[in-house]
Structures are given as structure tokens and as C-alpha cells.
Protein backbone atom coordinates (compact mmCIF):
# COMPACT_ATOMS: atom_id res chain seq x y z
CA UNK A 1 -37.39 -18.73 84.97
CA UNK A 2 -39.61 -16.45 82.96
CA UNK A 3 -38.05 -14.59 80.01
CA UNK A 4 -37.55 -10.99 79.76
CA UNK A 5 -39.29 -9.18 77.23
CA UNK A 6 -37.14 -7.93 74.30
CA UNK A 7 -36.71 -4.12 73.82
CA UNK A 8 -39.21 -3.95 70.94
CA UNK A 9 -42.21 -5.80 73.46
CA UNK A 10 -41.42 -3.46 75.66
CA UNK A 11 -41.77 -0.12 72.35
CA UNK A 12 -45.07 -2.04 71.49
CA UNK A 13 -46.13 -1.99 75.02
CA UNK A 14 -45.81 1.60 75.12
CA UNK A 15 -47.23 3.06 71.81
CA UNK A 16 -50.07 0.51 72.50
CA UNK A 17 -50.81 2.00 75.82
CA UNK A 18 -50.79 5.35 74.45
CA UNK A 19 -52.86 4.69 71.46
CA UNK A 20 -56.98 5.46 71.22
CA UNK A 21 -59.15 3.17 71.44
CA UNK A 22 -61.02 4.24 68.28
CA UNK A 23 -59.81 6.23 65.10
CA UNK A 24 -62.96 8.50 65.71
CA UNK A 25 -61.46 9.64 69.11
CA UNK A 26 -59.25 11.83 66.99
CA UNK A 27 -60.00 15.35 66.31
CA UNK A 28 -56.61 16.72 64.85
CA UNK A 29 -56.62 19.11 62.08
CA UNK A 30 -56.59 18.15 58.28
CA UNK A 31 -55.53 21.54 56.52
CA UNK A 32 -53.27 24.85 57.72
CA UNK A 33 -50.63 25.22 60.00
CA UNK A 34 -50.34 23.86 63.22
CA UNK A 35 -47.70 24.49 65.75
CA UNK A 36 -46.75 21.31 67.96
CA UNK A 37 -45.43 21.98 71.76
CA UNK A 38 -41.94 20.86 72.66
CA UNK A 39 -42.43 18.11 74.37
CA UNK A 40 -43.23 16.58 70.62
CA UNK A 41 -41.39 18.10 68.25
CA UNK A 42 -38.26 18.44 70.60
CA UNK A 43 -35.36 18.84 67.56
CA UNK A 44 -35.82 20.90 65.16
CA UNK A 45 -38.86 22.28 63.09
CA UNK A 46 -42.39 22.99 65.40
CA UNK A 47 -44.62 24.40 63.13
CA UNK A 48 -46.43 22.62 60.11
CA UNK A 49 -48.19 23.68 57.60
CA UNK A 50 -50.52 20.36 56.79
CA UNK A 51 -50.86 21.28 53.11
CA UNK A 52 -47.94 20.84 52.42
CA UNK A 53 -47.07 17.13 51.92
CA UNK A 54 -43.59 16.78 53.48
CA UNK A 55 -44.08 18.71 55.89
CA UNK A 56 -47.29 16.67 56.79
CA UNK A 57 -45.58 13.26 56.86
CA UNK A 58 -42.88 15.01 59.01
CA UNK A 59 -45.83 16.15 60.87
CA UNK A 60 -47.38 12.95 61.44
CA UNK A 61 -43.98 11.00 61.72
CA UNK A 62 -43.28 13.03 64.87
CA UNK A 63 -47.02 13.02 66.34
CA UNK A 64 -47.15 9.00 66.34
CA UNK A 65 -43.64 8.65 67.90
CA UNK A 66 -43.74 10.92 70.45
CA UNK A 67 -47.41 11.84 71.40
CA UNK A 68 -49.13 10.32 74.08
CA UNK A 69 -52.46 9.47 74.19
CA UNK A 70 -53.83 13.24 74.31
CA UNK A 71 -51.74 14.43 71.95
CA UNK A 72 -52.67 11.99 69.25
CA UNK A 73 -56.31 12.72 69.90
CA UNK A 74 -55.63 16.45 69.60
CA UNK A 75 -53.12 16.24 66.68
CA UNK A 76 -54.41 13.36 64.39
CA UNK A 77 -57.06 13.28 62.35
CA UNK A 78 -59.02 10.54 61.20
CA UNK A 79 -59.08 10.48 57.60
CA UNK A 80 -56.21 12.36 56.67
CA UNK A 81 -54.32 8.80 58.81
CA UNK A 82 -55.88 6.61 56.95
CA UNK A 83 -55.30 8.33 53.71
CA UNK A 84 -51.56 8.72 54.51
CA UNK A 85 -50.64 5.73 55.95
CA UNK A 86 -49.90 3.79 53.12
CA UNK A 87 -47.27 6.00 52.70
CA UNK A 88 -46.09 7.12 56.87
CA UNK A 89 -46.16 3.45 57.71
CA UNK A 90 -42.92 3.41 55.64
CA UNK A 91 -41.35 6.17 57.49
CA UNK A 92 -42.36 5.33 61.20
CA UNK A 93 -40.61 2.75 63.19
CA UNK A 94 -41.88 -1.21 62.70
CA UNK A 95 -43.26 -1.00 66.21
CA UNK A 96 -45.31 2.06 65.75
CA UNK A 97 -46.47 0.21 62.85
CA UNK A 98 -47.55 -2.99 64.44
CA UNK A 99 -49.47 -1.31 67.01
CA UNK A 100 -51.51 1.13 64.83
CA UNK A 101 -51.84 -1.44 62.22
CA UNK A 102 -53.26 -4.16 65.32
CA UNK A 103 -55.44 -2.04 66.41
CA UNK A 104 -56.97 -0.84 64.16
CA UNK A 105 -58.04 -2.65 60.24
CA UNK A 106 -58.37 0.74 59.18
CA UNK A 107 -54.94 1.32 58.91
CA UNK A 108 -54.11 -2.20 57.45
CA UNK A 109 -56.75 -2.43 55.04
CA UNK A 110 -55.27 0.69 53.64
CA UNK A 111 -51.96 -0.17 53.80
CA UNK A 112 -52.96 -3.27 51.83
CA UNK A 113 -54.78 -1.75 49.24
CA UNK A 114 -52.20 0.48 48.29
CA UNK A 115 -49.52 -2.76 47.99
């Protein structure tokens, strides 16, 4: 009898399915405001203004948990991911976390650098 995969394989599944296949793929904005559409930021606060830093992480937070694939290539950028995540991959979940992190050394090299 073959197991059933727990609820967290099944959150990794998804985020990895939604993910990029390279950190170059994204094109998001690094500075100014940027409104997201509901279907991301659903509760609460739509609009962002990416130079500010809390409002950033929030920003990113929400982008990485609820975009799907074309809304993290439109809403991400490259470097300003890397440069954060030390920091956001505190404040997203683990399994958001252990997909970005797998897939790409980018991510984990940072977040190691900064430990």
C-alpha cells in the first residue's frame, strides 16, 4: 500500500510547479510603486511602494505565496530576491522556502552568507 503524501509534499509540489525555471526569467520591478491584482493580494493592502522596506517584504511575502508562475515572472525581480532573501526567507512559509532555496543556489548561497 503506497503512502499518501503529507500536506507539506503536497505545498512543495505546488510552489515548485509554479516556480521559474531560472532567476533571470524574472522581470519584476526593483523601485516605485506597484499595484498587485486581487487575485494576489486578496486581504488587505494592494499597492506597494518598493522603496519602502516593509512594505517591500510585505510585497514579496505575498508575491511568493500566492503568485503563480506568471505572476512571479512579472512581479519579482532578480536581484532585489536575492538581496532580500536573507531576510523574506524568515517571513515566508518553510515550504516556500525549500522550494526557492532547491532550486535555485542563488537563494541559498545568500541565505548562507548572511548566517
Amino acid at each position: 500500500m503506497a503512502s499518501q503524501p503529507s500536506p507539506s509534499d503536497l505545498r512543495r509540489a505546488k510552489y515548485a510547479r509554479r516556480t521559474p525555471a531560472t532567476l533571470s526569467e524574472l522581470v519584476g520591478p526593483e523601485h516605485g510603486t506597484v499595484r498587485l491584482p486581487l487575485h494576489l493580494a486578496w486581504s488587505g493592502l494592494t499597492t506597494f511602494d518598493l522603496d519602502q522596506p516593509r512594505l517591500q517584504m510585505s510585497y514579496y511575502r505575498i508575491v511568493l505565496a500566492e503568485g503563480q508562475h506568471d505572476d512571479l515572472v512579472q512581479f519579482l525581480n532578480p536581484d532585489l530576491l536575492v538581496g532580500l532573501w536573507p531576510t523574506l526567507r524568515t517571513l515566508v512559509s518553510r515550504d516556500v522556502r525549500e522550494v526557492w532555496e532547491s532550486a535555485f543556489d542563488q537563494l541559498a548561497d545568500s541565505a548562507r552568507a548572511a548566517a
